[in-house]
Protein backbone atom coordinates (compact mmCIF):
# COMPACT_ATOMS: atom_id res chain seq x y z
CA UNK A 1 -75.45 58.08 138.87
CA UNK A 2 -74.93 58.56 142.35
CA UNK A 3 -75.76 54.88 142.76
CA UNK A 4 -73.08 53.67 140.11
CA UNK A 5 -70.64 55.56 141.97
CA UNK A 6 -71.30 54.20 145.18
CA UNK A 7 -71.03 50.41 143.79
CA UNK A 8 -67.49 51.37 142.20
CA UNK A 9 -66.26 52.45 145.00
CA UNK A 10 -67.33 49.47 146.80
CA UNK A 11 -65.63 47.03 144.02
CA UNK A 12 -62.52 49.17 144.78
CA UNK A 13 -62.37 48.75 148.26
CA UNK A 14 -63.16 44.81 148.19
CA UNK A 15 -60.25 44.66 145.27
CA UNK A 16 -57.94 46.68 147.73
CA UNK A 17 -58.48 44.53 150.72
CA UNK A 18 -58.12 41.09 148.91
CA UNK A 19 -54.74 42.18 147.70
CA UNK A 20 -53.67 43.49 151.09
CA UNK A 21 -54.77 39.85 152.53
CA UNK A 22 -52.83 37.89 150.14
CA UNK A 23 -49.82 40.04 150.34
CA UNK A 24 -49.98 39.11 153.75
CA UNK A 25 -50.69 35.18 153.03
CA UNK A 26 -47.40 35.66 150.76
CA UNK A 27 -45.33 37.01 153.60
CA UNK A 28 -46.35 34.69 156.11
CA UNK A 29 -45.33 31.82 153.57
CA UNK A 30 -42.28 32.83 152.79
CA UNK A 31 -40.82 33.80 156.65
CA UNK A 32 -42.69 30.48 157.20
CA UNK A 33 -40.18 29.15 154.71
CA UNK A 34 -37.01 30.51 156.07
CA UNK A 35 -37.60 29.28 159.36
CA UNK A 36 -38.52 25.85 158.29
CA UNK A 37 -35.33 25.89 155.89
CA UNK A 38 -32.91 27.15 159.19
CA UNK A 39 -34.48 24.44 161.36
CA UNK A 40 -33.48 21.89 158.64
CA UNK A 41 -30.14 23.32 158.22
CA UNK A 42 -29.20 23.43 162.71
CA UNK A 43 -30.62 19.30 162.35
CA UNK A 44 -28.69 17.75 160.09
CA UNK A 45 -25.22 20.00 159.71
CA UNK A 46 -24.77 18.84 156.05
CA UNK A 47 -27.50 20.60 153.87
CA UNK A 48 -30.55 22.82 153.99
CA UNK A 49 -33.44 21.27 153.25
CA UNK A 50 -35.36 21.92 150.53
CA UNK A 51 -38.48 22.93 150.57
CA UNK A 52 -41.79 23.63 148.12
CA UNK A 53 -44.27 26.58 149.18
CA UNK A 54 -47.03 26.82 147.07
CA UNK A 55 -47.98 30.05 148.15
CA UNK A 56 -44.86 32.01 146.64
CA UNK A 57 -45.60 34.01 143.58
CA UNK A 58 -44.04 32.91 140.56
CA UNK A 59 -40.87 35.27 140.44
CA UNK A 60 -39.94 33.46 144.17
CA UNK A 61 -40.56 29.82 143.53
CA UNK A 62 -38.89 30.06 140.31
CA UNK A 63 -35.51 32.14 141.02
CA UNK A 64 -34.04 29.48 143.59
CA UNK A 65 -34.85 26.57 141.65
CA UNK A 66 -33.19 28.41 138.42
CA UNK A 67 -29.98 29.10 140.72
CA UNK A 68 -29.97 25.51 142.14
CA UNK A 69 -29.75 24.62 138.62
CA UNK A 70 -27.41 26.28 137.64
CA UNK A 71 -25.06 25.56 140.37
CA UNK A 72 -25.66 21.85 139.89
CA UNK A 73 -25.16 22.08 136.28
CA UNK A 74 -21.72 24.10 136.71
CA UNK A 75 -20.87 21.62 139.59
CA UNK A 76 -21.13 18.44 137.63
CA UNK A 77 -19.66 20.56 134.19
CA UNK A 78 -16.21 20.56 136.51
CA UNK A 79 -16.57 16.86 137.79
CA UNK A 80 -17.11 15.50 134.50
CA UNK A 81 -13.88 17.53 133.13
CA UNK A 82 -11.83 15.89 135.84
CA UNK A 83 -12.72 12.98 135.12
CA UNK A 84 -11.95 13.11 131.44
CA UNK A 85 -8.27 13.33 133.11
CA UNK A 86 -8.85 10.77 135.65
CA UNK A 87 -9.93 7.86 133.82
CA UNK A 88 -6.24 7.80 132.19
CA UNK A 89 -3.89 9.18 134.62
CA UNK A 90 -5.45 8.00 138.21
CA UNK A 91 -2.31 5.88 140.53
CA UNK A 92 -3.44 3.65 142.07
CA UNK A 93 -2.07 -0.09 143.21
CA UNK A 94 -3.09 -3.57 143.14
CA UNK A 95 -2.00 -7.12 143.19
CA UNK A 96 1.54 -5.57 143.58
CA UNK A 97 1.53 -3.34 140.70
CA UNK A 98 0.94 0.56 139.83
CA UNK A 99 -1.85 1.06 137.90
CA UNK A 100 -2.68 4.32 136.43
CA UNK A 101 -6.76 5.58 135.46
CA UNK A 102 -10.06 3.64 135.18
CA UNK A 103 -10.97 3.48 131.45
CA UNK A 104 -10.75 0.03 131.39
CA UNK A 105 -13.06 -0.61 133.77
CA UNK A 106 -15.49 1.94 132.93
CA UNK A 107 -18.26 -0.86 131.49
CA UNK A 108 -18.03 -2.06 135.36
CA UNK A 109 -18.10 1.03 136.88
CA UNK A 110 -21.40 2.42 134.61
CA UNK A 111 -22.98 -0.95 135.53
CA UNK A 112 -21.97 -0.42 139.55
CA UNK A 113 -23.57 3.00 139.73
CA UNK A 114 -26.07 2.42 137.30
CA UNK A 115 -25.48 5.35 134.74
CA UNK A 116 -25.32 4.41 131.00
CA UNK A 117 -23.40 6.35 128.21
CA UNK A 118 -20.07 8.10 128.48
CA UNK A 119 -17.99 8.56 131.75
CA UNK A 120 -17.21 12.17 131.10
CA UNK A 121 -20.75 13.24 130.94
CA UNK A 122 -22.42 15.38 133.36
CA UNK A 123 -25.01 13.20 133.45
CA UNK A 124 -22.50 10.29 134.74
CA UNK A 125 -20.84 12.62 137.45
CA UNK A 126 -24.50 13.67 138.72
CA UNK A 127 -25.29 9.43 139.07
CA UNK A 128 -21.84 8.85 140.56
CA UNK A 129 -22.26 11.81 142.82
CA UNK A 130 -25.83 9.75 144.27
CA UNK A 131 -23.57 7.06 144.55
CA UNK A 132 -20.87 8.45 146.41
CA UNK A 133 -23.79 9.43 149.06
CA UNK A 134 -24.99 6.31 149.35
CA UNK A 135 -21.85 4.91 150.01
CA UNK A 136 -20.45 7.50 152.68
CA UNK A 137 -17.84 9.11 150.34
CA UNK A 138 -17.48 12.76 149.31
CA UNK A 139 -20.53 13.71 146.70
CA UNK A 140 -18.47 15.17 144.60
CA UNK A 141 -19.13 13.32 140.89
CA UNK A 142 -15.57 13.35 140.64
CA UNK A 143 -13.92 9.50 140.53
CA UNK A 144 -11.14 9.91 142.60
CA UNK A 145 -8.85 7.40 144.72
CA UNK A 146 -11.70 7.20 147.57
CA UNK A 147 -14.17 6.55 145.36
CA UNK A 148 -12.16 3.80 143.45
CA UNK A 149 -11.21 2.20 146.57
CA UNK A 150 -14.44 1.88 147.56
CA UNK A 151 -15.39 0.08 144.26
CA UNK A 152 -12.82 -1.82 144.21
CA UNK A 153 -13.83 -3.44 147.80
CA UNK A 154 -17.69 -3.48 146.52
CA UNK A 155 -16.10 -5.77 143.55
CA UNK A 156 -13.78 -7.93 145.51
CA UNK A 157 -16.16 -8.48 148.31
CA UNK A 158 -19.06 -10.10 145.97
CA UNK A 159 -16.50 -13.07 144.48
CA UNK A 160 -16.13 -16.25 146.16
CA UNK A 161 -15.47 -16.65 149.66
CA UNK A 162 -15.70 -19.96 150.67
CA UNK A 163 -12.47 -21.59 148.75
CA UNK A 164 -13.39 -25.45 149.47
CA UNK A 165 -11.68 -27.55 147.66
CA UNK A 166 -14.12 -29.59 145.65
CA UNK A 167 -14.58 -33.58 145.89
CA UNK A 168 -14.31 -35.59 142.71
CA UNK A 169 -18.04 -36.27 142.57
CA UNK A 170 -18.82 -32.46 142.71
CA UNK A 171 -16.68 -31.91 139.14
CA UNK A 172 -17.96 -32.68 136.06
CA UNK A 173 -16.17 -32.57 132.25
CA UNK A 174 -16.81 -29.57 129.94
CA UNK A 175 -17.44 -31.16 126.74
CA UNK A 176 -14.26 -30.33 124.08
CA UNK A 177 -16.83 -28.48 121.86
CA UNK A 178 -17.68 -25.82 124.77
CA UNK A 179 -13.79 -25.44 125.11
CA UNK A 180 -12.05 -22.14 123.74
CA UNK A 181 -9.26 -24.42 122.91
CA UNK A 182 -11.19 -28.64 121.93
CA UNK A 183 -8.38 -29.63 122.45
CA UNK A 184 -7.68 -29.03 126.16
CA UNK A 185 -6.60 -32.35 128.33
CA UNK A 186 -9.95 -34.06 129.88
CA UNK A 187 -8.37 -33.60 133.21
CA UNK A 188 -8.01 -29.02 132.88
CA UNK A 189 -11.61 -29.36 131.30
CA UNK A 190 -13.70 -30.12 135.20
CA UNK A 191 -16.07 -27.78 136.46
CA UNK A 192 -17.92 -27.61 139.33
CA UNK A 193 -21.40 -29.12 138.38
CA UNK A 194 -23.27 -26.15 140.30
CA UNK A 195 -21.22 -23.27 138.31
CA UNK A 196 -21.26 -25.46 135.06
CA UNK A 197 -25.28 -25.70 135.26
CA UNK A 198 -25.41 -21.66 135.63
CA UNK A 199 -22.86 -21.55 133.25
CA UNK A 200 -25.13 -22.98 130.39
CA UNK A 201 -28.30 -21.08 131.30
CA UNK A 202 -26.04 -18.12 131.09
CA UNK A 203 -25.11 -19.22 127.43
CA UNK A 204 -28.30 -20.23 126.42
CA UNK A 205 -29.66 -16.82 127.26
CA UNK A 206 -26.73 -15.35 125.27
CA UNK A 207 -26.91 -17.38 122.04
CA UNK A 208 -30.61 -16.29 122.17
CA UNK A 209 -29.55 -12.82 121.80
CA UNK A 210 -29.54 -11.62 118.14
CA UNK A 211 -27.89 -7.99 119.31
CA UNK A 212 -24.69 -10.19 119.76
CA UNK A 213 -24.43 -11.82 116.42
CA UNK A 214 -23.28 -15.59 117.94
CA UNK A 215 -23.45 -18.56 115.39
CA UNK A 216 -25.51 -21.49 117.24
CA UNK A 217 -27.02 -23.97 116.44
CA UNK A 218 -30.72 -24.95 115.68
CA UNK A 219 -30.94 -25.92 119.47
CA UNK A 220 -30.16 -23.10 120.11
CA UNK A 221 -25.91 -24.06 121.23
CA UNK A 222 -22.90 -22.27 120.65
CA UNK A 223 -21.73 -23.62 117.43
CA UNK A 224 -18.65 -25.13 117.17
CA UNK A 225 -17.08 -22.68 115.44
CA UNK A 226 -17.96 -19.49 117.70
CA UNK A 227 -15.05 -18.81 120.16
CA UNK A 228 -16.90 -15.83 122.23
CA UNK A 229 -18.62 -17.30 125.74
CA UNK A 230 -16.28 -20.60 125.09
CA UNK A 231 -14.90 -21.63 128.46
CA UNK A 232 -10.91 -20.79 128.56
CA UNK A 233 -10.37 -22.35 132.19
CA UNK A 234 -12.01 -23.75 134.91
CA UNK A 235 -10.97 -26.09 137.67
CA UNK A 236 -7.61 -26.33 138.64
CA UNK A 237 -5.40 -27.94 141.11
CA UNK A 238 -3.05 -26.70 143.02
CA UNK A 239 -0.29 -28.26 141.47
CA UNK A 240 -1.24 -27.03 137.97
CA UNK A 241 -1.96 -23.20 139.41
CA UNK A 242 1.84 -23.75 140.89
CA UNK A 243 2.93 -24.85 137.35
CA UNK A 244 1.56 -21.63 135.77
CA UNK A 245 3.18 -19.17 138.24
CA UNK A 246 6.03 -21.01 137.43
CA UNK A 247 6.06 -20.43 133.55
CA UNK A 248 4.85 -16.77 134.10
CA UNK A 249 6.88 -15.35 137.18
CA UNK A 250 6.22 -11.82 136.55
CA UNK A 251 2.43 -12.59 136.78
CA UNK A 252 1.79 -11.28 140.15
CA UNK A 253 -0.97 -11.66 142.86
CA UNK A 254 -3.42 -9.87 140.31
CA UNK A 255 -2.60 -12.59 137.98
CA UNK A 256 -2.22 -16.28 139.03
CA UNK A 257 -2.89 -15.97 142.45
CA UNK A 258 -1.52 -18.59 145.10
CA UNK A 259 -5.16 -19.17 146.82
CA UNK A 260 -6.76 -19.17 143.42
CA UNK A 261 -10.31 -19.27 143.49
CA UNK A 262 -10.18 -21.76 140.19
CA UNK A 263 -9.55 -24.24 142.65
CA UNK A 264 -13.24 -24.48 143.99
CA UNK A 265 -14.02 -25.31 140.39
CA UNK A 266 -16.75 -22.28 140.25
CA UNK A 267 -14.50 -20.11 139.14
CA UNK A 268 -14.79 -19.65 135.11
CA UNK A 269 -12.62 -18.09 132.55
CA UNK A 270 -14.71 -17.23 129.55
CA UNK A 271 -13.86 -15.57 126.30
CA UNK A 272 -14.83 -12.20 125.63
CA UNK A 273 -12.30 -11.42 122.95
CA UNK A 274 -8.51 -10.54 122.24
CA UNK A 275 -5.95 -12.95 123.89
CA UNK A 276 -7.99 -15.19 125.75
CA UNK A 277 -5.80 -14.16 129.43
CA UNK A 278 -3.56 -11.31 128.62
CA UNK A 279 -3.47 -8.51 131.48
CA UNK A 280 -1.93 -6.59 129.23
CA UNK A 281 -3.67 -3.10 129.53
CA UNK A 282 -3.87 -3.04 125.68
CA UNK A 283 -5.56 -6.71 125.48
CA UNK A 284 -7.99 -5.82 128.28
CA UNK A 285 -9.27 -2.62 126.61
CA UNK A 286 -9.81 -4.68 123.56
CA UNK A 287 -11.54 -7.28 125.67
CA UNK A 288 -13.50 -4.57 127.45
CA UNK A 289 -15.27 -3.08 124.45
CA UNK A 290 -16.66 -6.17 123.03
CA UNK A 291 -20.24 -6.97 123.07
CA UNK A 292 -19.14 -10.40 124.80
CA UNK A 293 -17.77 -8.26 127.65
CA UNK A 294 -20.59 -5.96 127.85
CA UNK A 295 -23.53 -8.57 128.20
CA UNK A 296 -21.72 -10.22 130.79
CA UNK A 297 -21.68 -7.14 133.03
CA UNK A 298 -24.74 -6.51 132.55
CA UNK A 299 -26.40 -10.17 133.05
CA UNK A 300 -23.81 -12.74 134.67
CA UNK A 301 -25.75 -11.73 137.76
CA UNK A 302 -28.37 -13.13 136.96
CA UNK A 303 -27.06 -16.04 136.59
CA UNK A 304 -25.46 -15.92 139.94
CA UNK A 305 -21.62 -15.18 138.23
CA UNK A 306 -19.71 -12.33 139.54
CA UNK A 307 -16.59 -10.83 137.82
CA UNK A 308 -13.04 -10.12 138.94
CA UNK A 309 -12.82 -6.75 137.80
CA UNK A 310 -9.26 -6.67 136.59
CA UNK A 311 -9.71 -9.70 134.49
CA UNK A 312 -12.79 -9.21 132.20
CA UNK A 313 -12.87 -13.15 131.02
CA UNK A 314 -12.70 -14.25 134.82
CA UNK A 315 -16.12 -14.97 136.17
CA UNK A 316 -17.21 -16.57 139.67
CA UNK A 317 -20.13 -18.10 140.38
CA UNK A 318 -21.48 -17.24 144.04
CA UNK A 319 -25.09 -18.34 143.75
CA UNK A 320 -28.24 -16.30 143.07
């Protein structure tokens, strides 16, 4: 008896003093914590760091991370509401002109970022917000004036910079069947041959795409009658570019520009739907939510073709 009582005992005292040890283990963890997590914060000036202690019990690793959700959930809940508003009433100016929101070029901007689905999501304000860090600009989720400026210079600085004029050997001629309108003059159908080679990989990769619904050909062409991916313009002269300012004066830079990059002959105009070069803000959203328009964002680049972002049938080639 006396023995059974005397083992007890012992188990009771080994129980007690493995508790007292790990309460201490705990304690040590968790100041060790906080001073790792001030150090972080003095180093940097922006944000604590976070960090993972394994040794907390459940109720302390849990609680922060629950919070930190939370707060990130509410955060990006209010960025994505603002930019339900945003997207139709943000002023901006370009190429001369007010402009007001971003809807139209929201197929661009998911492809820039790299976030899929709706732009009023909280899922897209979390992926811009990464963005925005990356890029220097407030992480706020929100698409404000900064943040469109800044994607507006990441657009305009991948198009064509070197604005050579092109020698006569260096154009070919589009045939009249690969022509939005046959029926264009032989002299407004050249192309650079560089940009006209990319130009029918890119199309031969599209009219191999069943999700888009193309009639081609059994060699796998564009068939005659399919008008999406057609070529609308591509080299022009200076003369002719001066001849179409002329005829539209309210145009503007955005437009027909005076240094147009059509005259290297690499710049394309492609159809993707609606009137084939309307700016109209009506046109372009029509021309923005085709599948035409959509597969170009997300492969031109591949091809080495860059867009202009206000025009969604304008496409530069810049190389690969």
């Amino acid at each position: 008896m006396t023995s059974r009582k005397g083992l007890l005992i012992g188990l009771v005292m080994m129980l007690a003093a493995a508790v007292a040890a790990f309460g201490s283990g705990w304690k040590t963890a968790g100041q060790s914590a906080q001073i790792k997590t001030a150090k972080a914060a003095d180093g940097d000036g922006a944000r604590p760091t976070a960090l993972s202690v394994e040794r907390l019990s459940a109720t302390e690793k849990t609680a922060p991370a629950a919070g930190s959700a939370a707060a990130a959930a509410s955060l990006f809940n209010a960025a994505a509401l603002r930019n339900a508003e945003l997207q139709d009433t943000l002023s901006w100016a370009f190429g001369g002109k007010s402009q007001r929101g971003w809807r139209l070029y929201a197929p661009l901007v998911g492809g820039l970022i790299g976030a899929e689905g709706g732009q009023t999501t909280n899922d897209f304000a979390a992926q811009l917000s990464r963005w925005q860090q990356q890029r220097g600009v407030a992480a706020s989720g929100i698409l404000d004036n900064s943040t469109w400026s800044q994607m507006v210079a990441n657009w305009q600085a991948n198009r064509i910079k070197d604005h050579t004029y092109p020698t006569p050997d260096e154009l070919v001629t589009i045939p009249p069947s690969e022509c939005y309108d046959p029926s264009r003059p032989e002299e407004l159908r050249k192309v650079h041959r560089t940009a006209y080679a990319a130009y029918k990989r890119m199309i031969a990769a599209a009219a191999a795409d069943a999700s888009l619904g193309l009639q081609v050909t059994r060699d796998g062409q564009l068939a005659d009658g399919e008008k999406y991916f057609k070529v609308i313009s591509a080299f022009r002269s200076r003369e002719y570019q001066a001849q179409l300012r002329a005829q539209s004066p309210n145009s503007g830079r955005a437009g027909l520009a005076v240094n147009s990059p059509h005259f290297t002959g690499r710049a394309l105009d492609i159809y993707v739907g609606g009137e084939p070069v309307s700016t109209k803000d009506d046109n372009r959203a029509i021309q923005t939510q085709t599948k035409a328009y959509h597969w170009l964002v997300k492969n031109a680049a591949r091809f080495g073709f860059r867009p202009y972002f206000y025009e969604p049938w304008h496409w530069e080639y810049v190389g690969q």
